[in-house]
PDB file of N, CA and C in Angstrom:
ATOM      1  N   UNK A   1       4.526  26.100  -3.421  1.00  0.00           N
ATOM      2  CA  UNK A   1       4.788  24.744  -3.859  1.00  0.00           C
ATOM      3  C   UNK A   1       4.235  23.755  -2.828  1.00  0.00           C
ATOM      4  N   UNK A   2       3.551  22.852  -3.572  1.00  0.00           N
ATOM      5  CA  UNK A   2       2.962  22.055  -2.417  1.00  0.00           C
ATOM      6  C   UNK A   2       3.750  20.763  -2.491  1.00  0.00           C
ATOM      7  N   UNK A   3       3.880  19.960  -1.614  1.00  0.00           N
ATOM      8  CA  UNK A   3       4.413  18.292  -1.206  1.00  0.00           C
ATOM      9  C   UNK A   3       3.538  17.209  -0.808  1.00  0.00           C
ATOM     10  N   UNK A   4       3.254  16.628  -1.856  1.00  0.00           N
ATOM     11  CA  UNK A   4       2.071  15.464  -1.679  1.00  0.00           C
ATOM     12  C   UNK A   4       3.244  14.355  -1.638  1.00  0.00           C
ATOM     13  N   UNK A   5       2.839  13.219  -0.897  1.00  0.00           N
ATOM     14  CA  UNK A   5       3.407  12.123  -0.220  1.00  0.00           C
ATOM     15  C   UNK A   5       1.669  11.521  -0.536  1.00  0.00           C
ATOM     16  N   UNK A   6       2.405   9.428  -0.864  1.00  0.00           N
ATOM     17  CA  UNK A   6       1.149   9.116  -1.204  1.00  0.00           C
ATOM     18  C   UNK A   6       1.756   7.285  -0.270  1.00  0.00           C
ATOM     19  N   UNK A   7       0.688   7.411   0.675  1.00  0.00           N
ATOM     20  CA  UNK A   7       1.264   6.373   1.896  1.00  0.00           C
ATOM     21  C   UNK A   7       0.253   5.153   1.548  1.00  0.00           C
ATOM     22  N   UNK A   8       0.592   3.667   1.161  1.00  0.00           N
ATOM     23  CA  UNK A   8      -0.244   2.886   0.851  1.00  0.00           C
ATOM     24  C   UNK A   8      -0.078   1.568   1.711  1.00  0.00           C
ATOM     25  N   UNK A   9      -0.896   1.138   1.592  1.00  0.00           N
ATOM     26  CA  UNK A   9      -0.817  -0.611   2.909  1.00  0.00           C
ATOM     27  C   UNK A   9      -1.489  -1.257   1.728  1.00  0.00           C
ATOM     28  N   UNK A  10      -0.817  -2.274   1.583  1.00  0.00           N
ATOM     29  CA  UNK A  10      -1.324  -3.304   0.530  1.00  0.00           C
ATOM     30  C   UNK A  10      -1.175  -4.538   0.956  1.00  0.00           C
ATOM     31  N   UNK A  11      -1.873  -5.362   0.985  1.00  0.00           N
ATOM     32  CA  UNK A  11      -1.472  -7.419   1.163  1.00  0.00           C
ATOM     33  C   UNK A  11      -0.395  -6.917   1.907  1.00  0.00           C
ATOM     34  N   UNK A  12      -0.036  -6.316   3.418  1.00  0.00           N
ATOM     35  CA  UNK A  12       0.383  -6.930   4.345  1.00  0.00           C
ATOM     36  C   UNK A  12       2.121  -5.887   4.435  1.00  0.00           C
ATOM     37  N   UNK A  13       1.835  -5.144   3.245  1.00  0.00           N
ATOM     38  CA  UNK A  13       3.504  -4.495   3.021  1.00  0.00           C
ATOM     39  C   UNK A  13       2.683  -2.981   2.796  1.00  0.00           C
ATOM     40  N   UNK A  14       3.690  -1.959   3.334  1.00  0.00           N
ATOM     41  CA  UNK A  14       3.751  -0.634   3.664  1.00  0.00           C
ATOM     42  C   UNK A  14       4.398   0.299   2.269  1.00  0.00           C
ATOM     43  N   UNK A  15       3.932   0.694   1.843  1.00  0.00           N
ATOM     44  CA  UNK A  15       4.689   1.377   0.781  1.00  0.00           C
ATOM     45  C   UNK A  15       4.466   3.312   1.361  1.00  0.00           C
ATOM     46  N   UNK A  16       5.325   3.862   0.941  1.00  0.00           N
ATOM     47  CA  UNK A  16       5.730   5.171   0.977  1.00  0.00           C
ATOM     48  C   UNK A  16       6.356   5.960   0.035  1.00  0.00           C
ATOM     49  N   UNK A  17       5.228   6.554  -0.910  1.00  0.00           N
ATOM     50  CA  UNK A  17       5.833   7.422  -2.294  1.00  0.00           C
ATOM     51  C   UNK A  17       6.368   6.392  -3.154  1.00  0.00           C
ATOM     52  N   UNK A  18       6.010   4.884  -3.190  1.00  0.00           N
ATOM     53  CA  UNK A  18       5.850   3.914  -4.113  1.00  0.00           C
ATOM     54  C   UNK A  18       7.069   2.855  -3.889  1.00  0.00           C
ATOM     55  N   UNK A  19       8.022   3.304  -2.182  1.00  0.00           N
ATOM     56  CA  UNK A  19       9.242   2.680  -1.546  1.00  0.00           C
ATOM     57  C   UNK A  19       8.884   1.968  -0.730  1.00  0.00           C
ATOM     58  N   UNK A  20       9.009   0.056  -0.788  1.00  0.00           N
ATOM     59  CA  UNK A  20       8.426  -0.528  -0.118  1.00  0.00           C
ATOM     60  C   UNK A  20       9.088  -0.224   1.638  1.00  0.00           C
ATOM     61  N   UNK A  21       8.427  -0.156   2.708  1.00  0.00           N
ATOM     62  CA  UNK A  21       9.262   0.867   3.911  1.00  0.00           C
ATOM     63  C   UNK A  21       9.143  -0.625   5.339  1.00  0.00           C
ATOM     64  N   UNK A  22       8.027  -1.527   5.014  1.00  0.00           N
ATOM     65  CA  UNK A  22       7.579  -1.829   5.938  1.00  0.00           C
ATOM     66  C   UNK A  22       6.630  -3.161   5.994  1.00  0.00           C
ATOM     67  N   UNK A  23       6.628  -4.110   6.288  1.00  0.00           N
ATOM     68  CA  UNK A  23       5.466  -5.231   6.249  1.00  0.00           C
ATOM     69  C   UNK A  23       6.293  -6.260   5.733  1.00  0.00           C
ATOM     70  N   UNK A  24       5.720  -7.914   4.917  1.00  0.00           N
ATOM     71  CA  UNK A  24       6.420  -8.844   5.011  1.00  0.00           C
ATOM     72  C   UNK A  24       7.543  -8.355   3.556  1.00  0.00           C
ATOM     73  N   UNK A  25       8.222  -9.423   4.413  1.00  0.00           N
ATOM     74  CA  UNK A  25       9.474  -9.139   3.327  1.00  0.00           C
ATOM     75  C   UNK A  25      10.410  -8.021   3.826  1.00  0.00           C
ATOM     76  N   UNK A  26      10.500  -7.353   4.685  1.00  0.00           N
ATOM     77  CA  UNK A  26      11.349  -6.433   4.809  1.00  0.00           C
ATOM     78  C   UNK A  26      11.962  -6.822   6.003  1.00  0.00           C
ATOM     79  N   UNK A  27      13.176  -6.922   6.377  1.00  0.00           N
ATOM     80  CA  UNK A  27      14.096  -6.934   7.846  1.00  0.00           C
ATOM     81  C   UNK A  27      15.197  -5.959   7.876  1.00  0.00           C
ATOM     82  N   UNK A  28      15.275  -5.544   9.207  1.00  0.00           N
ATOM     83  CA  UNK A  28      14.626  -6.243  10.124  1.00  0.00           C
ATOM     84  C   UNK A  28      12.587  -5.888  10.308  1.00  0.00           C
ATOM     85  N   UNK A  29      12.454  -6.022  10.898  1.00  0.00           N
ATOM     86  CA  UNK A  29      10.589  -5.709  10.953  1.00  0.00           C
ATOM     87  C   UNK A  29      11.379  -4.805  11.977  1.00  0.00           C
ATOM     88  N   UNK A  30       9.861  -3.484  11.808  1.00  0.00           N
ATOM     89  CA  UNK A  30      10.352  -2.500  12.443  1.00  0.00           C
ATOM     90  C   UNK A  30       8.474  -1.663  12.542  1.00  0.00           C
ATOM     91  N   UNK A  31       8.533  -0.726  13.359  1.00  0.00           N
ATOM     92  CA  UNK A  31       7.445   0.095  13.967  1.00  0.00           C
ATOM     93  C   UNK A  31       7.363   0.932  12.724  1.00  0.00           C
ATOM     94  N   UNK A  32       6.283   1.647  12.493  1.00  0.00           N
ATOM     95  CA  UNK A  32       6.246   2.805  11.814  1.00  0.00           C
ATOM     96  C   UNK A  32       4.993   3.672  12.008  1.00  0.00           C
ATOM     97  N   UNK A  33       6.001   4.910  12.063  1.00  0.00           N
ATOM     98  CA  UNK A  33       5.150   5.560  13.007  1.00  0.00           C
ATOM     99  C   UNK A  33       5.141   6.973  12.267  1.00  0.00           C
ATOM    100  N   UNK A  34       3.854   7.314  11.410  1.00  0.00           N
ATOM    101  CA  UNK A  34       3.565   9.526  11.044  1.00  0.00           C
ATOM    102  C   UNK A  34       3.599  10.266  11.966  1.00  0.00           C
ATOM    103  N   UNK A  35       3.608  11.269  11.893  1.00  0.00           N
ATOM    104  CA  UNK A  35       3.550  12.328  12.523  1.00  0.00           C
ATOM    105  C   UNK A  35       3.324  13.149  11.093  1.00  0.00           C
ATOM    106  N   UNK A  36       1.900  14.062  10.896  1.00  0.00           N
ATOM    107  CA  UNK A  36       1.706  15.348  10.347  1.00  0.00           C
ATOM    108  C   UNK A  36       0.948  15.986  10.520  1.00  0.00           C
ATOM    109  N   UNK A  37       1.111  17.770  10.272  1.00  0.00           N
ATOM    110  CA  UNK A  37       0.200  18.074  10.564  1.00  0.00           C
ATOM    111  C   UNK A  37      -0.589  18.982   9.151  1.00  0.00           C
ATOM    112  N   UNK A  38      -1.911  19.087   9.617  1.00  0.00           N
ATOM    113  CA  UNK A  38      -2.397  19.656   8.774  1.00  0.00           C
ATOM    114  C   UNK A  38      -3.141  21.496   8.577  1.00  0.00           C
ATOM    115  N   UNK A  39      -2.985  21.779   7.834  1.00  0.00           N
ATOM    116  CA  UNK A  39      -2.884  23.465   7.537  1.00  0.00           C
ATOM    117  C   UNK A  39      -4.896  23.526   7.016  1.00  0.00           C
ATOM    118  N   UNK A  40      -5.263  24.416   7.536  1.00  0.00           N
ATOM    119  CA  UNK A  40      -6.688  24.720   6.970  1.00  0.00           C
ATOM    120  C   UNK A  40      -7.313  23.623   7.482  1.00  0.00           C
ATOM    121  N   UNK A  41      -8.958  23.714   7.011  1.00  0.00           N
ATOM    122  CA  UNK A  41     -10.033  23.153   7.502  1.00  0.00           C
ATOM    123  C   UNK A  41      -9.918  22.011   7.101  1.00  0.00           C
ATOM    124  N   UNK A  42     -10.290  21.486   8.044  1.00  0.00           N
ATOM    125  CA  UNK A  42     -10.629  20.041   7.609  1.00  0.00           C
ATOM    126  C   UNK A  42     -12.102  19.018   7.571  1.00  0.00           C
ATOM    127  N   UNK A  43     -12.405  18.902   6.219  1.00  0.00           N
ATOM    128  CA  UNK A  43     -14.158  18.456   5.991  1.00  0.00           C
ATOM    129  C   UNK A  43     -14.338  17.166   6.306  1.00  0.00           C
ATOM    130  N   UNK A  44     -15.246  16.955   7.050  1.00  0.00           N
ATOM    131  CA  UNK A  44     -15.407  15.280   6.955  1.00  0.00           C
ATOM    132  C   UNK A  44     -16.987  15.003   6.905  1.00  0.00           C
ATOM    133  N   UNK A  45     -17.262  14.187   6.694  1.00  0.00           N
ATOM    134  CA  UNK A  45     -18.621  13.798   5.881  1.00  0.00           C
ATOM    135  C   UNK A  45     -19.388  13.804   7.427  1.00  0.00           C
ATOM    136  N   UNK A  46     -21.024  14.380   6.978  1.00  0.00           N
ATOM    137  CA  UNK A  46     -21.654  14.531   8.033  1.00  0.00           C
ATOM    138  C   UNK A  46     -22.494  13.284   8.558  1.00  0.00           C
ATOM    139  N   UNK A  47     -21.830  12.084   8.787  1.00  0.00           N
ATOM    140  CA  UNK A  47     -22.908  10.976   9.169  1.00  0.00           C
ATOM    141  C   UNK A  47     -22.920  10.874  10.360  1.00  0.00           C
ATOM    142  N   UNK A  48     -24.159  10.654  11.044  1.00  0.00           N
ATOM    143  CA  UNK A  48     -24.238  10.513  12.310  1.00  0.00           C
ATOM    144  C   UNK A  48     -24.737   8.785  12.632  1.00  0.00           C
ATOM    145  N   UNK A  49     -23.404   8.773  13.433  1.00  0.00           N
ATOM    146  CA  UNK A  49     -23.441   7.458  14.530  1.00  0.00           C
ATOM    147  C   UNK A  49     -24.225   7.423  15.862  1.00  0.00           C
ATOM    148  N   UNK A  50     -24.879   6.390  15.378  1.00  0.00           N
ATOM    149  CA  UNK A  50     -26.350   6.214  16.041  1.00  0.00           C
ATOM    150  C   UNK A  50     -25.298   5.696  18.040  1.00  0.00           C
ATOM    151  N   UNK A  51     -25.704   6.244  18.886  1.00  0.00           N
ATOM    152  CA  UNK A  51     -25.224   5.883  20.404  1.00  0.00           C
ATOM    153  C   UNK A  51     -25.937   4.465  20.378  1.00  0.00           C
ATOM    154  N   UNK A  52     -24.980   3.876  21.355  1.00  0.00           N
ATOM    155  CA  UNK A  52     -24.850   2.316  21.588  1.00  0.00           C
ATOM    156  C   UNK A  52     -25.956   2.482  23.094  1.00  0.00           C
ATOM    157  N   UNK A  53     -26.831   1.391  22.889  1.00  0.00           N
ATOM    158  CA  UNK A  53     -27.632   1.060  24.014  1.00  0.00           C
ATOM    159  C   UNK A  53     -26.538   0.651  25.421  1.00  0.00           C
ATOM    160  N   UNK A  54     -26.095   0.776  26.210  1.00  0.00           N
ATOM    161  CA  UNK A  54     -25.037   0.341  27.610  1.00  0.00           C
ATOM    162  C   UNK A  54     -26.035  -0.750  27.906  1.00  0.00           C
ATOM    163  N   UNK A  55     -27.180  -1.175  27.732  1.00  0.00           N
ATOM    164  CA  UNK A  55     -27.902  -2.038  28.739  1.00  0.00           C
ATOM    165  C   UNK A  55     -27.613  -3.156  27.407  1.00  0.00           C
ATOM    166  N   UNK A  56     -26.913  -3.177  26.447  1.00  0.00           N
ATOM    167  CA  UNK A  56     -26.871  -4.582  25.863  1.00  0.00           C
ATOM    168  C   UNK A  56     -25.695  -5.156  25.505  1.00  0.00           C
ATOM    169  N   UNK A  57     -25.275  -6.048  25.559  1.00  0.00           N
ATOM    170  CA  UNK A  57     -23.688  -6.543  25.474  1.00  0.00           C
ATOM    171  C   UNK A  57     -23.868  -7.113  23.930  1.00  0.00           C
ATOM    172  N   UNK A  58     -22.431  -6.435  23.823  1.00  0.00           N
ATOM    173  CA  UNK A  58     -22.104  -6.152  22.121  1.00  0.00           C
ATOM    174  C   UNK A  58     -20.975  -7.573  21.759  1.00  0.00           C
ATOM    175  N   UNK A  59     -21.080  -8.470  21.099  1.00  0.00           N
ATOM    176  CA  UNK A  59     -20.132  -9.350  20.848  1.00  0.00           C
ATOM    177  C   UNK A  59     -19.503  -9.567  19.626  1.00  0.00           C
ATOM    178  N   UNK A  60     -18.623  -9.538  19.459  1.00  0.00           N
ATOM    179  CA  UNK A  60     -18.375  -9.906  17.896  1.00  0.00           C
ATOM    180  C   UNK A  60     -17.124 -11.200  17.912  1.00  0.00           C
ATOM    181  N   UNK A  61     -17.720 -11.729  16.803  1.00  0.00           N
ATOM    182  CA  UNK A  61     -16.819 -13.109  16.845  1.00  0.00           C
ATOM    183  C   UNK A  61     -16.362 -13.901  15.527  1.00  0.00           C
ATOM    184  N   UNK A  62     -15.333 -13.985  15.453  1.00  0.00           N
ATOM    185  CA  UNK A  62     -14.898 -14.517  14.363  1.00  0.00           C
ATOM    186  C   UNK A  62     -14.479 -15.936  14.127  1.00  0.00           C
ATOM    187  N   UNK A  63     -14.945 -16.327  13.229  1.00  0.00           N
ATOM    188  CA  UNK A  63     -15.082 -17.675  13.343  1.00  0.00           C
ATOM    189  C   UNK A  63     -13.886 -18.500  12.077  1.00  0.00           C
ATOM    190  N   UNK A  64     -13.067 -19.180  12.020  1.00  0.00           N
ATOM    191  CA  UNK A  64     -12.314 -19.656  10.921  1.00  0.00           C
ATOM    192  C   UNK A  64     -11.730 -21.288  11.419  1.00  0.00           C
ATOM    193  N   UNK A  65     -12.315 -21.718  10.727  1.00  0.00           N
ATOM    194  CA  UNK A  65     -11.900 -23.347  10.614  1.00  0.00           C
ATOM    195  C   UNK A  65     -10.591 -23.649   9.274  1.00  0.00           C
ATOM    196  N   UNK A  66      -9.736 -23.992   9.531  1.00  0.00           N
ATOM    197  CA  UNK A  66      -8.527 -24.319   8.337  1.00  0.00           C
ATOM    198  C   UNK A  66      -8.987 -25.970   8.498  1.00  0.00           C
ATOM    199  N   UNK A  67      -8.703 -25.633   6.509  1.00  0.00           N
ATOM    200  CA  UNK A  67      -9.094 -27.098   6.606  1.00  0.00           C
ATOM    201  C   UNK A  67      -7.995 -27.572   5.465  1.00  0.00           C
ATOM    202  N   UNK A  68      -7.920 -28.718   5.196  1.00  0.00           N
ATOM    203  CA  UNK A  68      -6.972 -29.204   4.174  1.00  0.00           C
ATOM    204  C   UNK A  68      -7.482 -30.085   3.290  1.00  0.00           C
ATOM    205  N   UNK A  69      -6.962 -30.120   1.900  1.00  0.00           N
ATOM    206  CA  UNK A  69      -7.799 -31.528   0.978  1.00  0.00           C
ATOM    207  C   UNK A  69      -6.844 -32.381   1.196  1.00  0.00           C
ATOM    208  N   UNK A  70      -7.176 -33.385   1.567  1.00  0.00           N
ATOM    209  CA  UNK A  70      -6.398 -34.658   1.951  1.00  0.00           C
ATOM    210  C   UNK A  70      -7.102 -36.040   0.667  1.00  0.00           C
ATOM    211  N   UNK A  71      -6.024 -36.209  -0.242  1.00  0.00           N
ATOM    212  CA  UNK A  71      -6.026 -37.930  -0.959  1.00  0.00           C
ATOM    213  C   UNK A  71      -6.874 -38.774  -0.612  1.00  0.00           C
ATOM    214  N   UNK A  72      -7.228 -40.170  -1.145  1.00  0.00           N
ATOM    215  CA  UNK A  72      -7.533 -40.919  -0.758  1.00  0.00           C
ATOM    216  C   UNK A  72      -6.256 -42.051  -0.090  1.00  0.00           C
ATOM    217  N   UNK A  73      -5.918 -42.438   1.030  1.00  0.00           N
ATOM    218  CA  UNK A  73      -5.465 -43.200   1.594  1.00  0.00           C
ATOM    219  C   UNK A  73      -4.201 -42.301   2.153  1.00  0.00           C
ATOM    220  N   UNK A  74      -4.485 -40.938   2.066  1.00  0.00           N
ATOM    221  CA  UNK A  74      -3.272 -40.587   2.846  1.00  0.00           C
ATOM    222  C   UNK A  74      -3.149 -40.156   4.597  1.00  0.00           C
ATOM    223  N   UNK A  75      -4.467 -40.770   5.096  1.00  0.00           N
ATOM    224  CA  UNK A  75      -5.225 -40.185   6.483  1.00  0.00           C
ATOM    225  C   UNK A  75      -5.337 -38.703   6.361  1.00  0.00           C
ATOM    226  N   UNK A  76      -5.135 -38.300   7.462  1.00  0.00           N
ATOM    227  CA  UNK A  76      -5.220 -36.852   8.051  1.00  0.00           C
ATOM    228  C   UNK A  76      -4.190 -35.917   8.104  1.00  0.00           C
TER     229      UNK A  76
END
């Protein structure tokens, strides 16, 4: 007999076997943390990740401006 468990993260909330467990809306807020292990081989797709040059600095940056629609005559 086998035991499938089906663990999902959706918009910000944790579900577990379809029981919301974790994320907004739930208190108190709390850690959550698996532990399993797995029986037999395990396949994973053969792509190869190309090695990073060390002589070039890698940046990544995210950029987000909030903005608001503001009326006529209501300022800022």
């Amino acid at each position: 007999m086998e035991n499938k468990h089906k663990i999902l993260f959706s918009r910000g909330k944790l579900y577990f076997d379809g029981t919301l467990i974790a994320g907004e809306g739930v208190t108190p807020e709390k850690d959550v943390l698996f532990e399993f292990a797995v029986k037999g081989e395990i396949v994973r797709n053969q792509i190869e990740i190309p090695k990073k040059d060390p002589s070039i600095l890698e940046i990544n940056v995210v950029d987000e401006v909030k903005s608001k629609d503001v009326g006529p005559g209501q300022g800022r």
